[in-house]
C-alpha atoms as a PDB file:
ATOM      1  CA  UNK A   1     -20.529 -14.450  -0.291  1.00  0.00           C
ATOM      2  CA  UNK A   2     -19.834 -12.642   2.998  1.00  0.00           C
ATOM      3  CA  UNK A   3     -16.322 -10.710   3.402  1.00  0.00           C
ATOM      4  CA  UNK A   4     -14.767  -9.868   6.381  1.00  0.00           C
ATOM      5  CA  UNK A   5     -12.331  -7.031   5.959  1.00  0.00           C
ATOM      6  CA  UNK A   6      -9.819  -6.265   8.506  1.00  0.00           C
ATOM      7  CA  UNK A   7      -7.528  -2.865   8.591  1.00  0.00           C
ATOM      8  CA  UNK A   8      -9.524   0.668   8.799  1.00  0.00           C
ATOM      9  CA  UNK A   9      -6.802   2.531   7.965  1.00  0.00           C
ATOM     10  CA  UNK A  10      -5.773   5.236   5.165  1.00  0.00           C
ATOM     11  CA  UNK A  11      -6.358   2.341   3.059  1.00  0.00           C
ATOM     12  CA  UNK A  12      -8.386  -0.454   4.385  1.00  0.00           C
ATOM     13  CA  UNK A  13     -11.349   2.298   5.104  1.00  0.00           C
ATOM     14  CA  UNK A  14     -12.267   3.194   1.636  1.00  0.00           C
ATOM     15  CA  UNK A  15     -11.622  -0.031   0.028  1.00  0.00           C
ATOM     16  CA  UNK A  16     -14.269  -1.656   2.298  1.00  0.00           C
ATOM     17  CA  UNK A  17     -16.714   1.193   1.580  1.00  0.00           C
ATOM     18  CA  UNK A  18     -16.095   0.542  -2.025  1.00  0.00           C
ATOM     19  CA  UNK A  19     -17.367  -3.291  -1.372  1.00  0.00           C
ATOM     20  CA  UNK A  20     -20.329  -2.101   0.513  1.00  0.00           C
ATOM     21  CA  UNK A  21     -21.086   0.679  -2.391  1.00  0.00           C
ATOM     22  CA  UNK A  22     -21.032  -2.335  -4.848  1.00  0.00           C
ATOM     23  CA  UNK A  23     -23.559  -4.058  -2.912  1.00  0.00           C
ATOM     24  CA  UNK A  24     -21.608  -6.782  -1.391  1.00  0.00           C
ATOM     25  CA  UNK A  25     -21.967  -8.280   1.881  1.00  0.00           C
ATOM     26  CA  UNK A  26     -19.175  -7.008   4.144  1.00  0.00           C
ATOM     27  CA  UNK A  27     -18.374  -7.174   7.839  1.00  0.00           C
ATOM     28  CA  UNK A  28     -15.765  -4.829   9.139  1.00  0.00           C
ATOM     29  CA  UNK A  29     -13.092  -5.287  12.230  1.00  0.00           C
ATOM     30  CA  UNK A  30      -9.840  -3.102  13.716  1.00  0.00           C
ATOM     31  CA  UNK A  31      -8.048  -3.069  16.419  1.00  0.00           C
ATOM     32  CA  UNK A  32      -9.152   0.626  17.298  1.00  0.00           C
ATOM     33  CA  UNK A  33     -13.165  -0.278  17.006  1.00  0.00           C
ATOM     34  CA  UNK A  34     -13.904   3.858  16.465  1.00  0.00           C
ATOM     35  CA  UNK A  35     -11.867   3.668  13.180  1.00  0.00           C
ATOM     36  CA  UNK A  36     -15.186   1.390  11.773  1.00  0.00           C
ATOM     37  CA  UNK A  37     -17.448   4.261  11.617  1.00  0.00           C
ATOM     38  CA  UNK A  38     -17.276   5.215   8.376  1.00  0.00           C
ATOM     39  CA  UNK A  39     -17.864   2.078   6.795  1.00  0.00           C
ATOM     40  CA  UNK A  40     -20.443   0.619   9.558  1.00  0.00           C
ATOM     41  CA  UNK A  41     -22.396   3.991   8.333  1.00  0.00           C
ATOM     42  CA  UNK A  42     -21.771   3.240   4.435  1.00  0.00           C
ATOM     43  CA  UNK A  43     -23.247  -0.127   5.323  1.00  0.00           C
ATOM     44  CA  UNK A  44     -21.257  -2.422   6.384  1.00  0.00           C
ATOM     45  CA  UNK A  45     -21.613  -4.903   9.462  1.00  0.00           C
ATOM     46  CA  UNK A  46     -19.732  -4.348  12.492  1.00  0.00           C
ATOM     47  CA  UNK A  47     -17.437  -7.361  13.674  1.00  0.00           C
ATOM     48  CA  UNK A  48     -14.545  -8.685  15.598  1.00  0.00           C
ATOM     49  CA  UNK A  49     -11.576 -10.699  14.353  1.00  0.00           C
ATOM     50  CA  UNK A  50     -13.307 -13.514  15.940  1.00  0.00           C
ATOM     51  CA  UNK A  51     -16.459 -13.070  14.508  1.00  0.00           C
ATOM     52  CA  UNK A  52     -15.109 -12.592  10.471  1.00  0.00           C
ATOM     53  CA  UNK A  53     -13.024 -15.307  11.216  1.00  0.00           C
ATOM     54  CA  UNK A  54     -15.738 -17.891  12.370  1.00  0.00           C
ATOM     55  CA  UNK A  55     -18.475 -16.576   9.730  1.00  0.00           C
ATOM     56  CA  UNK A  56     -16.894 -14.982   6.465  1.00  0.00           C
ATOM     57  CA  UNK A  57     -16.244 -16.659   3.142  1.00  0.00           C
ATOM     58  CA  UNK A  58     -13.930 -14.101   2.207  1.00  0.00           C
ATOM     59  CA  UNK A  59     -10.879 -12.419   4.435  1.00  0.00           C
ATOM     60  CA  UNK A  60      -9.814  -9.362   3.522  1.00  0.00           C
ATOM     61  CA  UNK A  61      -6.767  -7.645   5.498  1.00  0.00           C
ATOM     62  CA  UNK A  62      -5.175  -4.563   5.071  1.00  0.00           C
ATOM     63  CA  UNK A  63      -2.444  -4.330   7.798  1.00  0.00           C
ATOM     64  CA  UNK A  64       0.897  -2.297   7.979  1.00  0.00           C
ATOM     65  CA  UNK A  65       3.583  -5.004   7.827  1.00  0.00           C
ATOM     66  CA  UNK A  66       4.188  -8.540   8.052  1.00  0.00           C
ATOM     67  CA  UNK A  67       4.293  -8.700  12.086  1.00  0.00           C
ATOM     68  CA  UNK A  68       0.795  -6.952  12.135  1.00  0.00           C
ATOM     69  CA  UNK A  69      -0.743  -9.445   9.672  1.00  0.00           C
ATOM     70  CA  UNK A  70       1.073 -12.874  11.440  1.00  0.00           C
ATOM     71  CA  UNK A  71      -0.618 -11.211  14.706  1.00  0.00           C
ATOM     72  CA  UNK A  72      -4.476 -11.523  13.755  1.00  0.00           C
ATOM     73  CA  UNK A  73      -4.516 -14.310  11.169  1.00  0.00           C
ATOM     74  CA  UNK A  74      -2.414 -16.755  13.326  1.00  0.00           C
ATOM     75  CA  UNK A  75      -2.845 -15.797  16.672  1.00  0.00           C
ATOM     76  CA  UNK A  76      -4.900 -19.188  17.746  1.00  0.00           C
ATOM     77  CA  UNK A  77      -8.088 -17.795  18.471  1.00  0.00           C
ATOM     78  CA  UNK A  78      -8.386 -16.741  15.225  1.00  0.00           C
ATOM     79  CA  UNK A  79      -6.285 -19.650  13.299  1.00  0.00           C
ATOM     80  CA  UNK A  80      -8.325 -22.239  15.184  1.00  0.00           C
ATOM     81  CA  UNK A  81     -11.385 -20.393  14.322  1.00  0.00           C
ATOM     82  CA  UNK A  82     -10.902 -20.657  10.503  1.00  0.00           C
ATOM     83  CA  UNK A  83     -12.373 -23.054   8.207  1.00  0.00           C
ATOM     84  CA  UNK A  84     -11.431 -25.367   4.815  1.00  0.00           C
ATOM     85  CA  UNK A  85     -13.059 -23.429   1.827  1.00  0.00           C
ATOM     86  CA  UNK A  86     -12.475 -19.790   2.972  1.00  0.00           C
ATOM     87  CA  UNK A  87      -9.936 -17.361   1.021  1.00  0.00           C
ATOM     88  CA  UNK A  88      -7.640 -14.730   2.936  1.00  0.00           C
ATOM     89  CA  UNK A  89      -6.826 -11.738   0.539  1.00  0.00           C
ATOM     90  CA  UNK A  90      -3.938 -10.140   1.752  1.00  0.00           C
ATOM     91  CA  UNK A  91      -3.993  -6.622   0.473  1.00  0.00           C
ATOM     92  CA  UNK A  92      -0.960  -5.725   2.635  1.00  0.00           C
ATOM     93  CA  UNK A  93       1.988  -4.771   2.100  1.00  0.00           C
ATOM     94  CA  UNK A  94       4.903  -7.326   3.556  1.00  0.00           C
ATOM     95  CA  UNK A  95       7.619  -9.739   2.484  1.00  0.00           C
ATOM     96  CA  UNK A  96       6.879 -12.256   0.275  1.00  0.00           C
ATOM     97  CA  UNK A  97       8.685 -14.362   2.393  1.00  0.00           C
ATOM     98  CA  UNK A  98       6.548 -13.663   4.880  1.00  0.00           C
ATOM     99  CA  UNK A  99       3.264 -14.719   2.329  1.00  0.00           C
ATOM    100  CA  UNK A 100       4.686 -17.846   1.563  1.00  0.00           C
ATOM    101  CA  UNK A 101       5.294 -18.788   5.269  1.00  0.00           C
ATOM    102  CA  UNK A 102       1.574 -17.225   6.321  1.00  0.00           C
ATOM    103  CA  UNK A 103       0.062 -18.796   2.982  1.00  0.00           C
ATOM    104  CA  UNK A 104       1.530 -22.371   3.798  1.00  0.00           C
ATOM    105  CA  UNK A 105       0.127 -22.663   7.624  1.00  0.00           C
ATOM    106  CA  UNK A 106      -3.573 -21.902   6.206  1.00  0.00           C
ATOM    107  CA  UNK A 107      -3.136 -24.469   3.832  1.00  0.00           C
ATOM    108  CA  UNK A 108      -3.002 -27.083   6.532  1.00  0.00           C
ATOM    109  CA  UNK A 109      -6.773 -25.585   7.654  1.00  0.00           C
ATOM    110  CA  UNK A 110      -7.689 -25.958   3.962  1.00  0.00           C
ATOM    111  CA  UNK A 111      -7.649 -22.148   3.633  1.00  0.00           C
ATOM    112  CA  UNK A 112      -6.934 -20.649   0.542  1.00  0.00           C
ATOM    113  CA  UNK A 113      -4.525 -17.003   0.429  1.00  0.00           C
ATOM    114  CA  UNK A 114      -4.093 -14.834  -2.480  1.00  0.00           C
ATOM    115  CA  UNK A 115      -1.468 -11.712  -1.541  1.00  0.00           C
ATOM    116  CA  UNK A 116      -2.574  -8.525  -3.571  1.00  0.00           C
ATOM    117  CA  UNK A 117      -1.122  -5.367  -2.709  1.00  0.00           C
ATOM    118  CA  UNK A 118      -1.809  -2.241  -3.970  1.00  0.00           C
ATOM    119  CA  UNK A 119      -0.544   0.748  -5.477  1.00  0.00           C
ATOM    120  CA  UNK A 120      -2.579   3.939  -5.726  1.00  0.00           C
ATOM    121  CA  UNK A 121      -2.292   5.502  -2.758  1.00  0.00           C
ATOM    122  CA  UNK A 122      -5.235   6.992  -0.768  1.00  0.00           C
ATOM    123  CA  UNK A 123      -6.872   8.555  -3.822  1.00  0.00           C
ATOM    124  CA  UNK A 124      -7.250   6.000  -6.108  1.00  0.00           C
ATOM    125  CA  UNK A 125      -8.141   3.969  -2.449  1.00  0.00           C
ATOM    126  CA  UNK A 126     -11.461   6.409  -2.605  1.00  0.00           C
ATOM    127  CA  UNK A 127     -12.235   6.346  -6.095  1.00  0.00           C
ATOM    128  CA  UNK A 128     -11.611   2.537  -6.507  1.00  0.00           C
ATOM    129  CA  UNK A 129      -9.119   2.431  -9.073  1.00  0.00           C
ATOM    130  CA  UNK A 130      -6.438   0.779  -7.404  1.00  0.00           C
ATOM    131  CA  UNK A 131      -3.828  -1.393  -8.928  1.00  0.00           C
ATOM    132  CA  UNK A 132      -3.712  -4.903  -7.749  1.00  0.00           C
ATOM    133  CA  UNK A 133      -0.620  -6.820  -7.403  1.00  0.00           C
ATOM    134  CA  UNK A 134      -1.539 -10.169  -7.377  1.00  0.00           C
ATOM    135  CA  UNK A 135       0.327 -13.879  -6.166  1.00  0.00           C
ATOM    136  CA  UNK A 136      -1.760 -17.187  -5.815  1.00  0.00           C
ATOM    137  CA  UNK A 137      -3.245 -20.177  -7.740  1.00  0.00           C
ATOM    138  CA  UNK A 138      -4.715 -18.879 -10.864  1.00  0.00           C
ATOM    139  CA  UNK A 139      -8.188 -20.521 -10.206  1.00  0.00           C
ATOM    140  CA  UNK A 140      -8.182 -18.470  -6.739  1.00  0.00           C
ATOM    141  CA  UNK A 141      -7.490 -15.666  -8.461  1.00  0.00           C
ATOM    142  CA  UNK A 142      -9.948 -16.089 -11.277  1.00  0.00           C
ATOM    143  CA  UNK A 143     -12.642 -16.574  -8.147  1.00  0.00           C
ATOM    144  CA  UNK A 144     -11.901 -13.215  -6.155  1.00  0.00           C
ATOM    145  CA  UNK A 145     -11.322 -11.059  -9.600  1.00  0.00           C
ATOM    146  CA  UNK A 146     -14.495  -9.568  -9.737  1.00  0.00           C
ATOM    147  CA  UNK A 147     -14.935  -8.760  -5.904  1.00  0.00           C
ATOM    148  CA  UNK A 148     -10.749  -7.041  -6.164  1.00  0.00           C
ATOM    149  CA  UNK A 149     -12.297  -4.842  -9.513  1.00  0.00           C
ATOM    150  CA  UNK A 150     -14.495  -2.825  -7.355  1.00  0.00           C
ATOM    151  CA  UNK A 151     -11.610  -1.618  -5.329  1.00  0.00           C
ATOM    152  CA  UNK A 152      -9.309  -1.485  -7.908  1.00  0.00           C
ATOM    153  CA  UNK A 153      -9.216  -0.391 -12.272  1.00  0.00           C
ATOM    154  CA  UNK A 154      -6.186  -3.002 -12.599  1.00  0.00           C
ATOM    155  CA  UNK A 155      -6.209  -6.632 -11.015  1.00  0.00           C
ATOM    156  CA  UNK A 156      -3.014  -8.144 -12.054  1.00  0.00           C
ATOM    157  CA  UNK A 157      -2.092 -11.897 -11.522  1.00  0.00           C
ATOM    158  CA  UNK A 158       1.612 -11.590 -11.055  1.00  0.00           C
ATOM    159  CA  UNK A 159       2.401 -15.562 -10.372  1.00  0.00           C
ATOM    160  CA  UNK A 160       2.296 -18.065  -7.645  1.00  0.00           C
ATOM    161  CA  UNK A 161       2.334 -16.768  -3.844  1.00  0.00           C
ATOM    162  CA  UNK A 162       4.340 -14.408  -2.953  1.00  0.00           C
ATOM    163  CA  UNK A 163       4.548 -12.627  -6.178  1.00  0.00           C
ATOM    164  CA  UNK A 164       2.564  -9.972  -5.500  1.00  0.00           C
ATOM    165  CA  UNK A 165       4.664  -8.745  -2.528  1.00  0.00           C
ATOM    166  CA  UNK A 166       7.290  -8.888  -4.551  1.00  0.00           C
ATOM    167  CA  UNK A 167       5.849  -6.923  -7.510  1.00  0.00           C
ATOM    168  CA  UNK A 168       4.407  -4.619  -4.862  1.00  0.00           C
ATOM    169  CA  UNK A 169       8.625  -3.718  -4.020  1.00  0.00           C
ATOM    170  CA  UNK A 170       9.531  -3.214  -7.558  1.00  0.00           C
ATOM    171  CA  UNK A 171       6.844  -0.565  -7.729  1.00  0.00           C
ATOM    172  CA  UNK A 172       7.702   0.821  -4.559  1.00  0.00           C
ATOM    173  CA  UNK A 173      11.184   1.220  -5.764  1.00  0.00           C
ATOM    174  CA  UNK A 174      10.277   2.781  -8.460  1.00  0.00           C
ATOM    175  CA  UNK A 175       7.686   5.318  -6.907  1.00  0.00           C
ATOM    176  CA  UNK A 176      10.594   6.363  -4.244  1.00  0.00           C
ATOM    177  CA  UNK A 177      13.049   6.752  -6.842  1.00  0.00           C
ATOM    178  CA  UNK A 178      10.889   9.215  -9.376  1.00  0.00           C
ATOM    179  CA  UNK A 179      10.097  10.972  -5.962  1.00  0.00           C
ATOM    180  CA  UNK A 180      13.949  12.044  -5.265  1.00  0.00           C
ATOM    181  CA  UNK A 181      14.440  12.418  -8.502  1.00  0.00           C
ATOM    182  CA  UNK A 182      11.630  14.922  -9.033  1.00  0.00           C
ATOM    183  CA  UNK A 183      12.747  16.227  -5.438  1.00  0.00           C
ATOM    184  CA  UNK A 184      16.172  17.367  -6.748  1.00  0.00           C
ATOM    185  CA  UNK A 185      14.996  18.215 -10.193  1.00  0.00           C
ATOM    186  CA  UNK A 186      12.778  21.056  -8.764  1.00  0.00           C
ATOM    187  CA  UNK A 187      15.163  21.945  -6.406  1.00  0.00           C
ATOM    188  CA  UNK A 188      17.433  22.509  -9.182  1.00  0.00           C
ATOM    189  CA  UNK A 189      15.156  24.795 -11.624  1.00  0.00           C
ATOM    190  CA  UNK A 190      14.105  26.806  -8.537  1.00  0.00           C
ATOM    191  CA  UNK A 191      17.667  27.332  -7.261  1.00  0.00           C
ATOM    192  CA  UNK A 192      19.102  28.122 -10.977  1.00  0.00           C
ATOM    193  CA  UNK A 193      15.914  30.948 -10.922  1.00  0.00           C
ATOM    194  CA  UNK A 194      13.568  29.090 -12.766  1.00  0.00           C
ATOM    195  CA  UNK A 195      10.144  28.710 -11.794  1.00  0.00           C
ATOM    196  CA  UNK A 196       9.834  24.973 -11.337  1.00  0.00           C
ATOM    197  CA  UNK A 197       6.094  25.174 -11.602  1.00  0.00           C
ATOM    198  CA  UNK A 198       6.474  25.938 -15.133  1.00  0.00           C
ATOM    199  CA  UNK A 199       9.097  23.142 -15.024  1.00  0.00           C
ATOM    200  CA  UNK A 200       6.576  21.172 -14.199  1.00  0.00           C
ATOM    201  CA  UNK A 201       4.028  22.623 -16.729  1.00  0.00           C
ATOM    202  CA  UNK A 202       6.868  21.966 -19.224  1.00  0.00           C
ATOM    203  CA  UNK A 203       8.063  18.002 -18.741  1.00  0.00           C
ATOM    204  CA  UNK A 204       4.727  16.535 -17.280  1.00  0.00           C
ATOM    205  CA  UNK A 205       3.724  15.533 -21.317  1.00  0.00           C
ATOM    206  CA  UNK A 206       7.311  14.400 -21.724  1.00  0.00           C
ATOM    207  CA  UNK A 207       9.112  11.358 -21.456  1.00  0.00           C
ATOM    208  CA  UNK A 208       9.619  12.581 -18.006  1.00  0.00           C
ATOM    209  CA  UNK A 209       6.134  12.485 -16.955  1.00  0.00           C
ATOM    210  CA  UNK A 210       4.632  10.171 -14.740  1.00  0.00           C
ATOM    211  CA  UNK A 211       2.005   9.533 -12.647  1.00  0.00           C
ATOM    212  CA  UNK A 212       4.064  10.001  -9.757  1.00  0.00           C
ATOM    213  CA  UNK A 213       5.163  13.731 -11.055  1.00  0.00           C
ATOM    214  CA  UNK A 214       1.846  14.422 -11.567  1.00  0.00           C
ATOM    215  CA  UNK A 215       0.510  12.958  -7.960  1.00  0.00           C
ATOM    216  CA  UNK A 216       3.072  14.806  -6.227  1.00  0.00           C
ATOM    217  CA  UNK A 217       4.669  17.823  -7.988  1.00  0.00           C
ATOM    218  CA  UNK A 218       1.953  19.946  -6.860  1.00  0.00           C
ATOM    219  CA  UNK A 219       1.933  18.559  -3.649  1.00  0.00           C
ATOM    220  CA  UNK A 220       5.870  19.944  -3.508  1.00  0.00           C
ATOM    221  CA  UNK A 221       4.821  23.148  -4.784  1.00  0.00           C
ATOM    222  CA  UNK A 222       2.276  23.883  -2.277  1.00  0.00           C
ATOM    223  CA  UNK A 223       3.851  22.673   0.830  1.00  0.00           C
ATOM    224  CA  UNK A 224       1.153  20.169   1.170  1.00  0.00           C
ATOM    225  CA  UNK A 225       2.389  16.658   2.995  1.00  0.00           C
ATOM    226  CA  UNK A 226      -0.879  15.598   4.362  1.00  0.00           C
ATOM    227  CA  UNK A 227      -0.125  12.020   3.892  1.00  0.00           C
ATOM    228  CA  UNK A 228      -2.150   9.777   1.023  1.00  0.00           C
ATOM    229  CA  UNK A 229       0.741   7.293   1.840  1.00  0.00           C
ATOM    230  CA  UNK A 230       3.462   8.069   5.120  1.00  0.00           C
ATOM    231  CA  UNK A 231       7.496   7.980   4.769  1.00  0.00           C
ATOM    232  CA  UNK A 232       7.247   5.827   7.702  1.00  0.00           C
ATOM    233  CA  UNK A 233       5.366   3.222   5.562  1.00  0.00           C
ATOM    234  CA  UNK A 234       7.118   3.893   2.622  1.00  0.00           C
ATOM    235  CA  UNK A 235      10.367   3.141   4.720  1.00  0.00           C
ATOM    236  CA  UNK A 236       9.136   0.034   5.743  1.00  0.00           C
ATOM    237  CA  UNK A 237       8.398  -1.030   2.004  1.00  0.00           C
ATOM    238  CA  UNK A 238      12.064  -0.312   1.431  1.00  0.00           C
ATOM    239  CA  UNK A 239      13.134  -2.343   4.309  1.00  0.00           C
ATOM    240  CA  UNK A 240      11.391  -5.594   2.598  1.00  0.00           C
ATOM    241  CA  UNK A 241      12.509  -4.344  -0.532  1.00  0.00           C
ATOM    242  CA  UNK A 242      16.374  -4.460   0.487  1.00  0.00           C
ATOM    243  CA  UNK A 243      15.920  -7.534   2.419  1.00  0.00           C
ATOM    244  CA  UNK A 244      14.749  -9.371  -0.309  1.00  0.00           C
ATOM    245  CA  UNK A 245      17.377  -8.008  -3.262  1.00  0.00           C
ATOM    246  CA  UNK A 246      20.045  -8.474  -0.410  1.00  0.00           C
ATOM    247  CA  UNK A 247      18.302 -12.219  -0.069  1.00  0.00           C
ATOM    248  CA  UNK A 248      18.083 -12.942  -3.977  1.00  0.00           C
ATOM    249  CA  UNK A 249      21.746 -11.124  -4.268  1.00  0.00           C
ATOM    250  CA  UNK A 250      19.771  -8.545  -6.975  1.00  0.00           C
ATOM    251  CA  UNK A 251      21.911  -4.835  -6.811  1.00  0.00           C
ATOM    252  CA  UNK A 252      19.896  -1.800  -5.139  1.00  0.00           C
ATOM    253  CA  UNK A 253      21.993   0.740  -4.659  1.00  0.00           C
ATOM    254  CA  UNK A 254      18.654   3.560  -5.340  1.00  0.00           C
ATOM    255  CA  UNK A 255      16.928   1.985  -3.054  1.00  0.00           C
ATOM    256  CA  UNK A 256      19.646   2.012  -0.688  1.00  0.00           C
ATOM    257  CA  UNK A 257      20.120   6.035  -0.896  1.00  0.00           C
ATOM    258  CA  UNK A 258      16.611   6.609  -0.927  1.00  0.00           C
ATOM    259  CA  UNK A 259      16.465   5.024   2.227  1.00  0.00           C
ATOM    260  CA  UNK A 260      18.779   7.179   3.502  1.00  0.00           C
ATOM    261  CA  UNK A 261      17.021  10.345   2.548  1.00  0.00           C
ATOM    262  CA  UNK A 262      13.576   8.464   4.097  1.00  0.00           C
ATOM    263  CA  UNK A 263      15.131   8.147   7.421  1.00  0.00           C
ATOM    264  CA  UNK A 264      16.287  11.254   7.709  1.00  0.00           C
ATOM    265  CA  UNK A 265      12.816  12.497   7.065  1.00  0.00           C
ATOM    266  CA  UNK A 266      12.272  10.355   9.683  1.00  0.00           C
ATOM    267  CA  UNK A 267      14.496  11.323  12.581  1.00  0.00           C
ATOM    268  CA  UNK A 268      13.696  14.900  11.946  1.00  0.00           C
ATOM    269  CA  UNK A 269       9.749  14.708  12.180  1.00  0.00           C
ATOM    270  CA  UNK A 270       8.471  13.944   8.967  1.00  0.00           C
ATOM    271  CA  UNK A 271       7.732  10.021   8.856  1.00  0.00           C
ATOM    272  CA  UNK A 272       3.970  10.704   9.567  1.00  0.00           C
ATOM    273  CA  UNK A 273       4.033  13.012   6.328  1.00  0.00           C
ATOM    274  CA  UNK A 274       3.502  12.204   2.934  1.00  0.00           C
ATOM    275  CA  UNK A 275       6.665  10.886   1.090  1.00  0.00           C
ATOM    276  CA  UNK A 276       6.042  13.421  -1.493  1.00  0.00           C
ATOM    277  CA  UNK A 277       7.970  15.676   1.958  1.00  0.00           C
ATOM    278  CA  UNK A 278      11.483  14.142   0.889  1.00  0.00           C
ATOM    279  CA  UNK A 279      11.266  17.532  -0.809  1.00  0.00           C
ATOM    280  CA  UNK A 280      11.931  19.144   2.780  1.00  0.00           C
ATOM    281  CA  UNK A 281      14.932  17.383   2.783  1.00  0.00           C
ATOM    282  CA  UNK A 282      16.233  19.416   0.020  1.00  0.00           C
ATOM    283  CA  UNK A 283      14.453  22.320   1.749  1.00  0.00           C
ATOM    284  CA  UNK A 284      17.061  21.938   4.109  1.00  0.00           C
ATOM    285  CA  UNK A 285      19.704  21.747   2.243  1.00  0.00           C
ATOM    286  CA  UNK A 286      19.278  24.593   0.226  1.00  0.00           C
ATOM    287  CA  UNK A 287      17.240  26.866   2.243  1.00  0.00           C
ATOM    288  CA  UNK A 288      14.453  27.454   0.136  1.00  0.00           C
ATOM    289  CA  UNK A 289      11.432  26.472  -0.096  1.00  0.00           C
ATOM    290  CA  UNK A 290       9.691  24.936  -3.267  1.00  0.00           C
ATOM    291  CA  UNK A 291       6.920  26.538  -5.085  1.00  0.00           C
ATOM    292  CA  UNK A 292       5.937  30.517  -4.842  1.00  0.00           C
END
């Protein structure tokens, strides 16, 4: 089987060093060629869209948003260029809309697409325990199971296309909100003179804990925002989230305020940051600063 993985991001990078680690055949291709280094010296094969598109079995792509991934996998060259039998593995994260629509043109090449985005952030990217969020025909998914367990300690099949994007927003919903809320909960101990490390110490085992508190609590505390996953991408997840509630008529009026926090973040320099940074925006509006 020979994989072509497109996207060397925060993301894309590791996951395709994973494949090569697990002794898999992989060819790698980004728009910025320098950003293929790492994996070209883990192993992998050095390609163009082009090339994966022409020669791979298996097309992996992990792009920023649903524009990004319409631009390389139908942009003719590379449409015209695909085959019947392959499989596109979406790993993106975009509107299931958008799936469906991209899913349905490779079907008239004879091309099979699962969408699987992931949740895990940068860390779990590198270690290879990602969660997969997965949409597509069952016998699909049953096929590309194994290769999506090297990158990932949970491969989920979530439904028919489309289902993993929109899986993929209820998590991201849900990260963003335990982020705020962990945001102001800090805020609060530290501002009613309580150390809200020990806070921290205190409610992690609770009913309060979460993976998310315990990802980015001491990220807060240290004044670290060196970004495992950007506001500006984490705002874009919210836009698809919103426009699909607002398009199924589902109530997200979390979401919605998150948002609001997310672009403020934005507008005053901190989109690039990680979105554990909404913390600054209670920075602000306090005047103190988390953490010792």
């Amino acid at each position: 089987m020979k994989i072509g993985f497109i996207g060397m991001g925060i993301m894309g990078k590791p996951m395709a060093i994973n494949l090569v680690k697990a002794g898999l055949d992989v060819t790698v291709a980004n728009r910025t060629e320098s950003k293929c280094s790492d994996a070209i010296a883990a192993g992998a094969k050095k390609g163009t869209y082009l090339s994966i598109a022409e020669n791979c079995d298996v097309i992996i792509t992990m792009l920023s948003n649903s524009p990004q991934v319409r631009e390389v996998v139908l942009a003719d060259d590379f449409y015209n260029a695909l085959h019947a039998g392959q499989i596109l593995v979406d790993t993106s994260s975009i509107n299931p809309i958008d799936s469906k629509e991209i899913a349905a043109k490779l079907s008239e090449k004879g091309v099979e697409m699962l969408d699987a985005p992931v949740s895990g952030g940068e860390p779990m990217a590198i270690s290879g325990k990602l969660s997969f969020m997965v949409g597509g025909k069952q016998e699909i998914f049953d096929k590309m199971k194994p290769v999506l367990s090297h990158m990932g300690a949970s491969v989920v099949r979530c439904g028919e296309i489309g289902a993993g994007n929109t899986t993929k927003l209820a998590n991201q919903i849900i990260v963003a909100a335990n982020i705020q809320a962990l945001s102001e909960a800090l805020t609060l101990a530290q501002k009613a003179g309580v150390d809200p490390e020990l806070v921290f110490e205190a409610i992690k085992g609770g009913l309060a804990g979460s993976n998310v508190m315990n990802a980015k609590a001491p990220m807060m505390l240290s004044g670290n925002d060196k970004p495992g996953f950007k506001i500006d991408l984490h705002i874009k997840d919210l836009n698809n989230a919103l426009s699909c509630a607002h398009s199924v008529g589902a109530p997200a009026p979390v979401t919605a305020g998150v948002m609001e926090v997310m672009q403020w973040m934005h507008a005053n320099g901190g989109g690039q940051k990680d979105h554990s940074a909404i913390a600054q925006y209670y920075e602000h509006l306090t005047g103190i600063k988390l953490g010792k």
